[in-house]
N, C-alpha and C. Protein backbone atom coordinates (compact mmCIF):
# COMPACT_ATOMS: atom_id res chain seq x y z
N UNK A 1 -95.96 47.75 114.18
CA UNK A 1 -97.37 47.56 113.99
C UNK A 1 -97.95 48.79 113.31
N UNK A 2 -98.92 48.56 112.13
CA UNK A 2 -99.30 49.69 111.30
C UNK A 2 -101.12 49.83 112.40
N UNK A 3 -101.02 50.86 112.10
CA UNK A 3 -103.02 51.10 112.54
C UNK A 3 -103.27 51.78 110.74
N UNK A 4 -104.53 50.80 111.41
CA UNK A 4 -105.66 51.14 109.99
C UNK A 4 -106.55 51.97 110.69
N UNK A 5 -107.13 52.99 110.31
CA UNK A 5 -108.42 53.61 110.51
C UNK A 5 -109.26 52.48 109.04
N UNK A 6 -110.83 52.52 109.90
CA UNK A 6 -111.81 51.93 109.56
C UNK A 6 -113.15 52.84 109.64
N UNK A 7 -113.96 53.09 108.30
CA UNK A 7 -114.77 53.82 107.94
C UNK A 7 -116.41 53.56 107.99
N UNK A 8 -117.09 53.41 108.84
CA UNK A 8 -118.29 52.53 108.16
C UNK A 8 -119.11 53.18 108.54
N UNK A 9 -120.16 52.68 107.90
CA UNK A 9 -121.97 53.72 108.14
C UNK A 9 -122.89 52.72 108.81
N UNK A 10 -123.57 53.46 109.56
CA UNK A 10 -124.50 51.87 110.39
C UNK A 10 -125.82 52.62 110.52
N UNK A 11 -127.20 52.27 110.12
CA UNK A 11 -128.29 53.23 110.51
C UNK A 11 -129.24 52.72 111.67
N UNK A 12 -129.53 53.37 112.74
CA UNK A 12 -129.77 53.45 114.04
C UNK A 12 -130.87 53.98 114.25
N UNK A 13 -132.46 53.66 114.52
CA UNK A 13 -133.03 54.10 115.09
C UNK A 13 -132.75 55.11 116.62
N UNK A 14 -133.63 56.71 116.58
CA UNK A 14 -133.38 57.68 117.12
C UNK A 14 -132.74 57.02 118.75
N UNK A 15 -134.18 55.62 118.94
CA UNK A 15 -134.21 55.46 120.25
C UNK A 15 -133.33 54.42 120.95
N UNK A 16 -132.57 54.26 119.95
CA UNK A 16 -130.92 52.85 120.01
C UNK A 16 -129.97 53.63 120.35
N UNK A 17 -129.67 54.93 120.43
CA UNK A 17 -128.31 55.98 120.60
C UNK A 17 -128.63 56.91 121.18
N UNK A 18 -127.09 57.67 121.39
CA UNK A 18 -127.37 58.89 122.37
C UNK A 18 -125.29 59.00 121.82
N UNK A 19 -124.86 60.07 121.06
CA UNK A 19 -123.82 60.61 120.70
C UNK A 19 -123.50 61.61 121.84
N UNK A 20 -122.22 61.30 122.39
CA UNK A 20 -121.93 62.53 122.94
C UNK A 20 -120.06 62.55 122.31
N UNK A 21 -119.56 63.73 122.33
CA UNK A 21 -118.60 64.19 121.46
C UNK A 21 -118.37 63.05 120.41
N UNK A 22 -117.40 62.37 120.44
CA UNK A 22 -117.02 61.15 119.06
C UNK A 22 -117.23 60.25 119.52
N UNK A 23 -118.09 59.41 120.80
CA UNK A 23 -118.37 58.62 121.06
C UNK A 23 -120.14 58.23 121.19
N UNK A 24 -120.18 56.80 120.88
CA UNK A 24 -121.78 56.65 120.76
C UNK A 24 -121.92 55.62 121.25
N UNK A 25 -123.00 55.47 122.37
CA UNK A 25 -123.68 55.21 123.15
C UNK A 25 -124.71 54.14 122.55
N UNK A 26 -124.99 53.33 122.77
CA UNK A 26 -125.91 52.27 122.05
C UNK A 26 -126.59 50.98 122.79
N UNK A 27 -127.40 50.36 122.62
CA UNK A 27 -128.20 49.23 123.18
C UNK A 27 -128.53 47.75 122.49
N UNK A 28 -127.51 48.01 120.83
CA UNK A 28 -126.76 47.32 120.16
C UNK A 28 -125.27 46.53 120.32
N UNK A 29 -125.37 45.72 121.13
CA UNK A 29 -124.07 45.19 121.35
C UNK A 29 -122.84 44.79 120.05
N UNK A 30 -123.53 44.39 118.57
CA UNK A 30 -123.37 43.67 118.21
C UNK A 30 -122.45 44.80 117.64
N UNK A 31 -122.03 46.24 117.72
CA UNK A 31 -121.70 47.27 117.03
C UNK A 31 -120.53 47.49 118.16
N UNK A 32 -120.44 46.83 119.65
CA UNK A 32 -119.33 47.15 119.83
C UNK A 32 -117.98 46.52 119.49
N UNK A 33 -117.90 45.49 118.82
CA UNK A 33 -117.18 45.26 117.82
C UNK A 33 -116.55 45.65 117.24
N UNK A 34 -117.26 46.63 116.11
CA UNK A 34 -116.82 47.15 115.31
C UNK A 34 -115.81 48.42 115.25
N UNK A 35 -116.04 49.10 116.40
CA UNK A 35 -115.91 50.51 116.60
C UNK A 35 -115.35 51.05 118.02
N UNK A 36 -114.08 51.12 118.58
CA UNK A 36 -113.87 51.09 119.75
C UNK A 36 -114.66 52.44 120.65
N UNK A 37 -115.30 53.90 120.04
CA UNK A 37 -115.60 54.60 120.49
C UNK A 37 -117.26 54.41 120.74
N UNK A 38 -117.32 52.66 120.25
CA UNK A 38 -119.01 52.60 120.74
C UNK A 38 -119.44 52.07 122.14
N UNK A 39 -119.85 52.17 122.62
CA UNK A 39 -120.08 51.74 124.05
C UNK A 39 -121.59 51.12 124.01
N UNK A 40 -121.80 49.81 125.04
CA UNK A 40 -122.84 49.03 124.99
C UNK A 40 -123.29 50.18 126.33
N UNK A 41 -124.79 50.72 125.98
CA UNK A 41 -125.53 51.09 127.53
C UNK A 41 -126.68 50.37 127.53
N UNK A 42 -127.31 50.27 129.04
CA UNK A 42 -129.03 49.78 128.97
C UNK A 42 -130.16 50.67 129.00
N UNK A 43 -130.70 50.32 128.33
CA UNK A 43 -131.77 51.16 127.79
C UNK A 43 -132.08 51.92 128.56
N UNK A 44 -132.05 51.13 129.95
CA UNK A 44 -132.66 52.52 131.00
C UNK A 44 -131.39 53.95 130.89
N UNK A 45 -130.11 53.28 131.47
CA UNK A 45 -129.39 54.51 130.91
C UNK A 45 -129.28 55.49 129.93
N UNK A 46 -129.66 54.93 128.40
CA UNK A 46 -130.15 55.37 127.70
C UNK A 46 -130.81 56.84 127.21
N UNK A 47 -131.71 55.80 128.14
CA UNK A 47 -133.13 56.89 128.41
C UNK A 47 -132.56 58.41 129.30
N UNK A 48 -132.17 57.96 130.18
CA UNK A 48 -131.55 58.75 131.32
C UNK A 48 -130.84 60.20 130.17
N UNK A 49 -129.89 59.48 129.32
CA UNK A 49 -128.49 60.57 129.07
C UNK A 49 -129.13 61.06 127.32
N UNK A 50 -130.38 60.50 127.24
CA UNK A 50 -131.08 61.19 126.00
C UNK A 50 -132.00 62.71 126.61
N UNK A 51 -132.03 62.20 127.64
CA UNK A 51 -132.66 63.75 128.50
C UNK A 51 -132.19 64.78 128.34
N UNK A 52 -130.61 64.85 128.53
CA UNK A 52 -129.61 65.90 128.16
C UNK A 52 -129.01 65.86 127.16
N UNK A 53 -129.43 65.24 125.78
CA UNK A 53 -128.46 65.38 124.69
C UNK A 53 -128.38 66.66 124.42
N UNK A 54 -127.29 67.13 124.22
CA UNK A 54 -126.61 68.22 123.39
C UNK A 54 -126.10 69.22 124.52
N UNK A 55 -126.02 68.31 126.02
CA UNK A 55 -125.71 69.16 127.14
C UNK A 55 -124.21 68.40 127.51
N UNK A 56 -124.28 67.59 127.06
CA UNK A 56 -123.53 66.21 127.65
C UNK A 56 -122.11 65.94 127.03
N UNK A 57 -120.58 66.25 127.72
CA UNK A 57 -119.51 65.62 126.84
C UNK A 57 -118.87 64.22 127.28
N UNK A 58 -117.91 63.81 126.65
CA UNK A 58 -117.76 62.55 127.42
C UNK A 58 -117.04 62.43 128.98
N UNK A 59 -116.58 63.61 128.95
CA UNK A 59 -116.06 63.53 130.91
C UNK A 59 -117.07 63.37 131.92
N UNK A 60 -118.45 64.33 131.53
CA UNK A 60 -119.55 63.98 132.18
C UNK A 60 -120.16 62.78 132.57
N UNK A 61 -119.85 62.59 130.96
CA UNK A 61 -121.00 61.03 130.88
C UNK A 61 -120.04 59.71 131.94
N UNK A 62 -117.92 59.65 131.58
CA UNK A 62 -117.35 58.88 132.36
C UNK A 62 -117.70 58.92 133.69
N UNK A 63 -117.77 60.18 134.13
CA UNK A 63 -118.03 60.62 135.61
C UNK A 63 -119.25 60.27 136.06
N UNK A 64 -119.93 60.45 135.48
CA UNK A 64 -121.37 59.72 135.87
C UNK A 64 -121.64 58.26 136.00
N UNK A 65 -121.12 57.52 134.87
CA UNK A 65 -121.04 55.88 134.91
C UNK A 65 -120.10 55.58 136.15
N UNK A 66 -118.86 56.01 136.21
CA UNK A 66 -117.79 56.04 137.77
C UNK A 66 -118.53 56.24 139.18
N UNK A 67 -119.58 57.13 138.80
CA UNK A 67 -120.05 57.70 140.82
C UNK A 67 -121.42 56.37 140.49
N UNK A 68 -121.94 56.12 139.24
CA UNK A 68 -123.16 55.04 139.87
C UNK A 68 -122.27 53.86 140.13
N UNK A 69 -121.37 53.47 139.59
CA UNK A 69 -120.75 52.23 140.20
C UNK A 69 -120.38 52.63 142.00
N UNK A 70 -119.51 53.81 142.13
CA UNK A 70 -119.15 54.36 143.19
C UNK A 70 -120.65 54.24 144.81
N UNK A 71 -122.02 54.90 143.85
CA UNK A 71 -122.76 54.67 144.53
C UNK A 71 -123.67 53.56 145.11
N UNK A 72 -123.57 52.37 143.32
CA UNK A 72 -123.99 51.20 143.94
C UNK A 72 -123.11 50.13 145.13
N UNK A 73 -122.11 50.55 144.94
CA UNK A 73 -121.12 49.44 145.79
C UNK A 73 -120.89 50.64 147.17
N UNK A 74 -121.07 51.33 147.45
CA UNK A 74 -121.26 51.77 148.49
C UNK A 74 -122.40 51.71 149.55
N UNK A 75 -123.49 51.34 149.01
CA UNK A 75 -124.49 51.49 149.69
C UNK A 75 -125.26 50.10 148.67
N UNK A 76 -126.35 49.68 149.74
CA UNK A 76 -127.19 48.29 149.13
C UNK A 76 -127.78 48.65 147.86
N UNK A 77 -127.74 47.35 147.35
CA UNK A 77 -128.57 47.55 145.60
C UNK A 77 -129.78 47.73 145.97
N UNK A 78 -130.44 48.12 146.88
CA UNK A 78 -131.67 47.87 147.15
C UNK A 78 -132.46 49.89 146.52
N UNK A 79 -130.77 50.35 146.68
CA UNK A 79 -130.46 51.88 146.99
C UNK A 79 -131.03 52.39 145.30
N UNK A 80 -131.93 53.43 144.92
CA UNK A 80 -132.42 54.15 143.67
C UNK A 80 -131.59 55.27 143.84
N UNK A 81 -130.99 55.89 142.69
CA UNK A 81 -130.65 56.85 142.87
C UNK A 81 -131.24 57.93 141.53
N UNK A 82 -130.98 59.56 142.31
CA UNK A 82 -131.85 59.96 141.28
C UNK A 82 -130.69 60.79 139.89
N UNK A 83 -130.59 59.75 139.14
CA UNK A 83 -129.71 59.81 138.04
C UNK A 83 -129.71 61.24 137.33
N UNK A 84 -130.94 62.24 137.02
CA UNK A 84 -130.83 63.20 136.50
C UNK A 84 -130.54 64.40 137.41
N UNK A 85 -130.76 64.39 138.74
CA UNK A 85 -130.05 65.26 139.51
C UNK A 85 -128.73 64.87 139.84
N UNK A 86 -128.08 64.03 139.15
CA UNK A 86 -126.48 63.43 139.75
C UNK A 86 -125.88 64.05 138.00
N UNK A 87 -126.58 63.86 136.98
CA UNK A 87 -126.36 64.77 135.92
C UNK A 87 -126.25 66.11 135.89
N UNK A 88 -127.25 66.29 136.17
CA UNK A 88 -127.30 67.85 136.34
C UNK A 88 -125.99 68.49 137.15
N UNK A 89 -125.80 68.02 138.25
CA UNK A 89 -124.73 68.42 139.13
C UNK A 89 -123.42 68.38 138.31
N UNK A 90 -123.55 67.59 137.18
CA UNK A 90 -122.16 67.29 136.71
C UNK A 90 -122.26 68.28 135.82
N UNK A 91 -123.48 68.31 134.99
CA UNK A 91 -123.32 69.24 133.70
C UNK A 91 -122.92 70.93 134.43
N UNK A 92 -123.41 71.31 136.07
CA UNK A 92 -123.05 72.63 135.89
C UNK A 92 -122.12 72.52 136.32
N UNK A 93 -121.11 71.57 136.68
CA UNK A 93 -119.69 71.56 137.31
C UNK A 93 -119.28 71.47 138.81
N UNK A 94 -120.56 71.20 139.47
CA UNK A 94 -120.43 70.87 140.48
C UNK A 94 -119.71 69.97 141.23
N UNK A 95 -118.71 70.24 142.40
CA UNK A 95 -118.09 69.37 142.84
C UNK A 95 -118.19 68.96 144.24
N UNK A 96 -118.65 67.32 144.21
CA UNK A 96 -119.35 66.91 145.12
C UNK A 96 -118.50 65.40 145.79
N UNK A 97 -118.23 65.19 146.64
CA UNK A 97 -117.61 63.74 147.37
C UNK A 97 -118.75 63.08 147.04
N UNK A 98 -118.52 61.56 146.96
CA UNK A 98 -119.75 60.66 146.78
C UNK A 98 -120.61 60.50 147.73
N UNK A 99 -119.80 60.35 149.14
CA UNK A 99 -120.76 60.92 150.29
C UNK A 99 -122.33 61.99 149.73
N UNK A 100 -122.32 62.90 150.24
CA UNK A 100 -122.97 64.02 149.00
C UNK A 100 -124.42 63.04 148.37
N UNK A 101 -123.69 62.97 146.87
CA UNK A 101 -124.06 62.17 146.38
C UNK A 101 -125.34 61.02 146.79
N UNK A 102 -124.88 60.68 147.92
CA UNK A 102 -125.38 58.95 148.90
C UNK A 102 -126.54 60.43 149.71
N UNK A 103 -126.42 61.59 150.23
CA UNK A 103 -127.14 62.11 151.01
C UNK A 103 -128.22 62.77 150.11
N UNK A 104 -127.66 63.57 149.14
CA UNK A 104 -128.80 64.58 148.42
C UNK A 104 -129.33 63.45 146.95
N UNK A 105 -129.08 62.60 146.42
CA UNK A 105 -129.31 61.86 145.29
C UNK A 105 -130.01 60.33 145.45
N UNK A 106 -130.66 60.02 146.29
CA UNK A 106 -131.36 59.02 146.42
C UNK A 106 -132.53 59.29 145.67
N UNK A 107 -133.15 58.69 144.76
CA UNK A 107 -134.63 58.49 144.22
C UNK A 107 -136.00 58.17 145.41
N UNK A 108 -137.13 59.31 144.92
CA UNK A 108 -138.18 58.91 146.19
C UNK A 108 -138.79 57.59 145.51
């Protein structure tokens, strides 16, 4: 089996993306298609990981999508959590059990 690399240009309003290392983040589904390093997010997330652009690599960002799944199925959907202090913790390297997490990261 040969691999092709594939080259293309796509133009994106500021508030459709959020790049972190070679991967991009989007609210355009129709682009994950095209491009295996694009990822579909929801806007609210979005919003969330545009807060920290240029703080953000992709281990962070995996780790972060991993502990909200981690935190929603642990505890009721009923549960807010406060997404930019669960960032933050990641961006300075903090290492925390999800427990943790469920105690200091709930949204008021």
């Amino acid at each position: 089996m040969t691999k092709v690399d594939f080259t293309f240009h796509v133009a994106l309003d500021d508030g459709e993306f959020i790049k972190v290392d070679e991967h991009l983040y989007t609210t355009r589904s129709t682009l994950q298609r095209e491009e295996p390093k694009i990822h579909m997010i929801d806007p609210c997330c979005l919003k969330v990981l545009k807060e920290f652009e240029g703080q953000l690599s992709q281990q962070i960002v995996d780790e972060w999508l991993l502990l909200s799944r981690a935190l929603d199925q642990s505890c009721s959907f009923e549960s807010k959590w406060d997404d930019q202090k669960i960032i933050k913790e990641l961006i300075s390297g903090q290492q925390h059990p999800v427990s943790w997490y469920v105690k200091n990261c709930r949204a008021n």
